[in-house]
Each structure stands twice: as structure tokens, then as C-alpha cells.
Protein backbone atom coordinates (compact mmCIF):
# COMPACT_ATOMS: atom_id res chain seq x y z
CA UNK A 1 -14.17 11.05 38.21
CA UNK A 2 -13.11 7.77 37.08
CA UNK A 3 -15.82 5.54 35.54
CA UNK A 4 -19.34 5.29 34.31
CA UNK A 5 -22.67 6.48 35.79
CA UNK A 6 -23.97 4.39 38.36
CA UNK A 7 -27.23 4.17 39.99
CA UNK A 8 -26.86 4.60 44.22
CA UNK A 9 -28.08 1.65 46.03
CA UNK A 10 -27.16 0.49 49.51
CA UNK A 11 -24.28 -1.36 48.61
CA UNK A 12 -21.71 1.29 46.84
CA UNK A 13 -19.02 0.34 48.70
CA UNK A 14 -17.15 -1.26 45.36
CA UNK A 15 -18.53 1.86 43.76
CA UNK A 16 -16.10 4.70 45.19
CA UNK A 17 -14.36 6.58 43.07
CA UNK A 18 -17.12 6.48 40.37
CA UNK A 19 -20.11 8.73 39.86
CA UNK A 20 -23.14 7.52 41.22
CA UNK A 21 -26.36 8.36 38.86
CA UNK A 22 -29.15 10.02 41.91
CA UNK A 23 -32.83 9.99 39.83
CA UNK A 24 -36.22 12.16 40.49
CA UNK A 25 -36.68 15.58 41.38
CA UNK A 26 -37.19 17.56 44.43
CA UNK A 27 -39.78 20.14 44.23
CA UNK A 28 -37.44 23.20 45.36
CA UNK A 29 -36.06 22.33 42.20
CA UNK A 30 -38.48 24.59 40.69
CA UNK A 31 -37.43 27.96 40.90
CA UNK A 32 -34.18 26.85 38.98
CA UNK A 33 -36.04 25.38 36.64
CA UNK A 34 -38.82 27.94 35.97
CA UNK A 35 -35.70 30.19 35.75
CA UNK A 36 -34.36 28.34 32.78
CA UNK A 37 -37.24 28.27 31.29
CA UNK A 38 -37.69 32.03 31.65
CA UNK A 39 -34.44 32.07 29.97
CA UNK A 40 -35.52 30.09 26.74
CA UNK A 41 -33.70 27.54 27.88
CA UNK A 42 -34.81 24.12 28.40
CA UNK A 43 -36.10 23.44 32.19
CA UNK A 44 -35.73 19.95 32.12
CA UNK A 45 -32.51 19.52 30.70
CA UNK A 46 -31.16 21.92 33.76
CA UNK A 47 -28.96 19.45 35.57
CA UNK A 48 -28.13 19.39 39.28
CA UNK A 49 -24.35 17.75 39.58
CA UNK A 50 -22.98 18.09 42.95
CA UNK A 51 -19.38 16.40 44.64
CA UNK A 52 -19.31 14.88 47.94
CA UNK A 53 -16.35 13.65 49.79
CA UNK A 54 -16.64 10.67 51.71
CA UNK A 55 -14.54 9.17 54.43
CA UNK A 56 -15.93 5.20 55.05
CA UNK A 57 -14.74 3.25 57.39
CA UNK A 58 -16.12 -0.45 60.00
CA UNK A 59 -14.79 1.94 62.98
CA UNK A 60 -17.28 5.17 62.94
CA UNK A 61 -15.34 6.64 65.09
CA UNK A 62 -11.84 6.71 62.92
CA UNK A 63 -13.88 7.89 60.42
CA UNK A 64 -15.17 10.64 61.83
CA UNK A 65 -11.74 11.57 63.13
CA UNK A 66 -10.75 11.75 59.66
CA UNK A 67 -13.04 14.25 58.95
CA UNK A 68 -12.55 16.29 61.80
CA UNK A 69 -9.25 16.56 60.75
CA UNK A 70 -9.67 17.46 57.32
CA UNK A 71 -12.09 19.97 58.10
CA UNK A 72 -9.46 21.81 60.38
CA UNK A 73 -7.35 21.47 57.58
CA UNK A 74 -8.90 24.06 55.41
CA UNK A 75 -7.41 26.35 57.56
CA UNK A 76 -3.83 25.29 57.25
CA UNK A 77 -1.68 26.92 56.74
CA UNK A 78 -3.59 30.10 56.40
CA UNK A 79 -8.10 29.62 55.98
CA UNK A 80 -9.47 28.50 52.88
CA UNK A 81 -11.99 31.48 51.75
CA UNK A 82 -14.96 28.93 50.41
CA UNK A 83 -14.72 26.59 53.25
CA UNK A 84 -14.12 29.40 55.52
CA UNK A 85 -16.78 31.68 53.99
CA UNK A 86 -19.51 27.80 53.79
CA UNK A 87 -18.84 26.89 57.48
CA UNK A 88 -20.03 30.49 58.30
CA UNK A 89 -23.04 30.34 56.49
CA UNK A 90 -23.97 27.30 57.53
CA UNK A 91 -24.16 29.48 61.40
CA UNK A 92 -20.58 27.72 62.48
CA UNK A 93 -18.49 30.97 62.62
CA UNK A 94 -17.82 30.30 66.86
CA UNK A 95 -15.76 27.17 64.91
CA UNK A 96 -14.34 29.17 61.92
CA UNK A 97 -13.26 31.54 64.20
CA UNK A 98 -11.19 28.91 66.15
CA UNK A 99 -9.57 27.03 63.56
CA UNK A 100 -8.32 30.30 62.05
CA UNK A 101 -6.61 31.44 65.51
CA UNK A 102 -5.36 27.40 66.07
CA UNK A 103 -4.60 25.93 62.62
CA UNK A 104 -2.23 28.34 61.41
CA UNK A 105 -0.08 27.78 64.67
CA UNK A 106 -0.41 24.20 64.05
CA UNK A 107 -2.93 23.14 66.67
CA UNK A 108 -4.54 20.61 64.77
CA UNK A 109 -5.37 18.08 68.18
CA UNK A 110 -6.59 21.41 69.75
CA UNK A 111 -8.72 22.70 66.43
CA UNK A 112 -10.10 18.75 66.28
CA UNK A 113 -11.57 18.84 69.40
CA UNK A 114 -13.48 21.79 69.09
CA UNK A 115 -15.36 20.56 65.04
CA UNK A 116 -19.28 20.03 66.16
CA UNK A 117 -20.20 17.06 65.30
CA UNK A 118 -23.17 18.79 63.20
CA UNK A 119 -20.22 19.98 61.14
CA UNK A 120 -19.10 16.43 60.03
CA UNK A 121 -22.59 15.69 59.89
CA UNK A 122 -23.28 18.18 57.59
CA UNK A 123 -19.88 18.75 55.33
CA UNK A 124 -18.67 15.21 54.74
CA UNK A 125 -20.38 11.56 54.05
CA UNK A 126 -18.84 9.51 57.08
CA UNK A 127 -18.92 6.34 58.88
CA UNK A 128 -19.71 2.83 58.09
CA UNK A 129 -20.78 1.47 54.80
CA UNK A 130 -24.36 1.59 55.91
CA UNK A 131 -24.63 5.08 57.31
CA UNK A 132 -22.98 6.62 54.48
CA UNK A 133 -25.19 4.62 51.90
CA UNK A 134 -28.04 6.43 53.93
CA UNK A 135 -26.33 9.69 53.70
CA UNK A 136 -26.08 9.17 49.01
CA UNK A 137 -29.67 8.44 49.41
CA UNK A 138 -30.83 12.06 50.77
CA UNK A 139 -29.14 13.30 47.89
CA UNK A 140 -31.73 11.28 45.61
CA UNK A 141 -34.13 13.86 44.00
CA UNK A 142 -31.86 17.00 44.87
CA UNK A 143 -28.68 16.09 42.78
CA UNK A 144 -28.94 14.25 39.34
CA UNK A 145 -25.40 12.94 39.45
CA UNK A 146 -23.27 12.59 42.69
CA UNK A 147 -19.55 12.63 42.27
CA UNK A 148 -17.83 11.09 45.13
CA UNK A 149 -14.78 11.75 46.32
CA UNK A 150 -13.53 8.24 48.74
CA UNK A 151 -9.97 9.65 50.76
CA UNK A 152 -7.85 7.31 52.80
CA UNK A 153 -7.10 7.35 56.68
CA UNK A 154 -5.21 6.41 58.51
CA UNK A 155 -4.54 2.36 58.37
CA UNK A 156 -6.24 2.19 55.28
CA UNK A 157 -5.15 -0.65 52.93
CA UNK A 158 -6.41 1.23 49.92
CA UNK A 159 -8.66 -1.98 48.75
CA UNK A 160 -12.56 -2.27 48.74
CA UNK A 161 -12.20 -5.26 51.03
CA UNK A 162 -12.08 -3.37 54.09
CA UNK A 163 -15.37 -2.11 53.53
CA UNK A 164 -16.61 -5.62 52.74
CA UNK A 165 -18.46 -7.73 55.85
């Protein structure tokens, strides 16, 4: 990613792009750690990075359209075996199982329709500037460094002023 550690706070809009610095620990953090230390390794210098992509945008709904439509395209032109294999684990195989029979004949409107919203939810940071701000935050404590990953839609200028109020 391009730039310099950053600490998340409510207003990262400017900030996409750039890695965003999350600090604290969760407690289910300690089974990795007790294993690194079982390892003669140093537990607290285990680090958690972790990549998010996020789609931001004033209209929610556009937004979340975008990721609808990104999701169904991990199965284009033939299923992507992580995403594939992830969206099964996380108990969506009903939906897996439909974008593999609709994406590859180039359904996309028809695969769109059918992505639970617990999916977006759950796969991609999306929405305004405030719910996705909300989103970075849950990662505080579970990730140390969050590296996020802004993509355009549709009507996008490609400038931080159209996340600006």
C-alpha cells in the first residue's frame, strides 16, 4: 500500500489508499500468541496484518451495488477457489452455488440479485463515510495494521472530495 501508518479515526476518508495503524489486543489473540511463544518465538512481537477492501460512497445503496457485483465477480469467468472455498465457510454455499451456475454464463444482474446482504456485510467495508469508519473500528484490537483497499464505481470522480460533506 501506498503511504505511512496511520492511526483509524472516524474521519479516514482522505486516508484511502494508505494503511491505517488498528492498536490493542483482543483476547482470542491468545492462543496465537501462546503458540509463538511455545515456539521460542516472541509472543508479542506476533503481528496480526489483515487487507480489507472498501467500496465508500454518500449513496449506500450504489455502494452496496458495487459490492454485490464484485462479489459475483469472483466467479467470472470460471469461480475463484479462496473466495469460493471463504463464502462457503462462512455457511453461504446456497449463494456459491448460484453464482457458479450464473456467472460463468454471464448472468451478472441475475447472480446480483441473489448476494445476501449478510454477505456484503460481512466480505467488504461499504457505504457512507460514517458506516464504513464504524466498520475499521471493529477491526481495532483484532488486526494491528489494516490495509485498505478503496475501488471505484461507477460515477466515481476518483477524488477524496466526493466523500467530503
Amino acid at each position: 500500500m501506498i503511504g505511512s501508518k496511520l492511526d483509524a479515526a472516524p474521519d479516514f476518508g482522505p486516508r484511502f489508499g494508505k494503511k491505517v495503524k488498528i492498536t490493542g489486543r483482543d483476547p482470542r489473540l491468545g492462543a496465537p500468541q501462546a503458540g509463538a511463544a511455545g515456539a521460542d518465538r516472541a509472543a508479542l512481537a506476533l503481528r496480526f496484518p489483515t487487507a480489507a477492501t472498501v467500496r465508500v460512497n454518500r449513496d449506500v445503496e450504489a455502494a452496496r451495488n458495487a459490492s454485490r457485483a464484485a462479489l459475483c465477480k469472483r466467479y467470472h469467468p470460471i469461480p475463484h477457489p479462496d473466495y469460493d472455498s471463504q463464502l462457503r465457510q462462512m455457511g453461504f454455499a446456497e449463494f456459491a452455488d448460484q453464482a457458479s451456475r450464473l456467472m460463468p454464463a454471464g448472468k451478472l444482474r441475475e447472480a446480483m440479485a441473489l448476494v445476501p446482504n449478510e454477505v456484503v456485510d460481512r466480505s467488504i467495508i461499504t457505504g457512507n463515510v460514517e458506516q464504513c469508519a464504524k466498520r475499521i473500528q471493529a477491526f481495532a484490537g483484532v488486526a494491528d495494521e489494516l490495509k485498505l483497499a478503496r475501488t471505484g464505481q461507477r460515477n466515481d470522480t476518483g477524488t477524496m472530495a466526493d466523500y467530503e460533506d
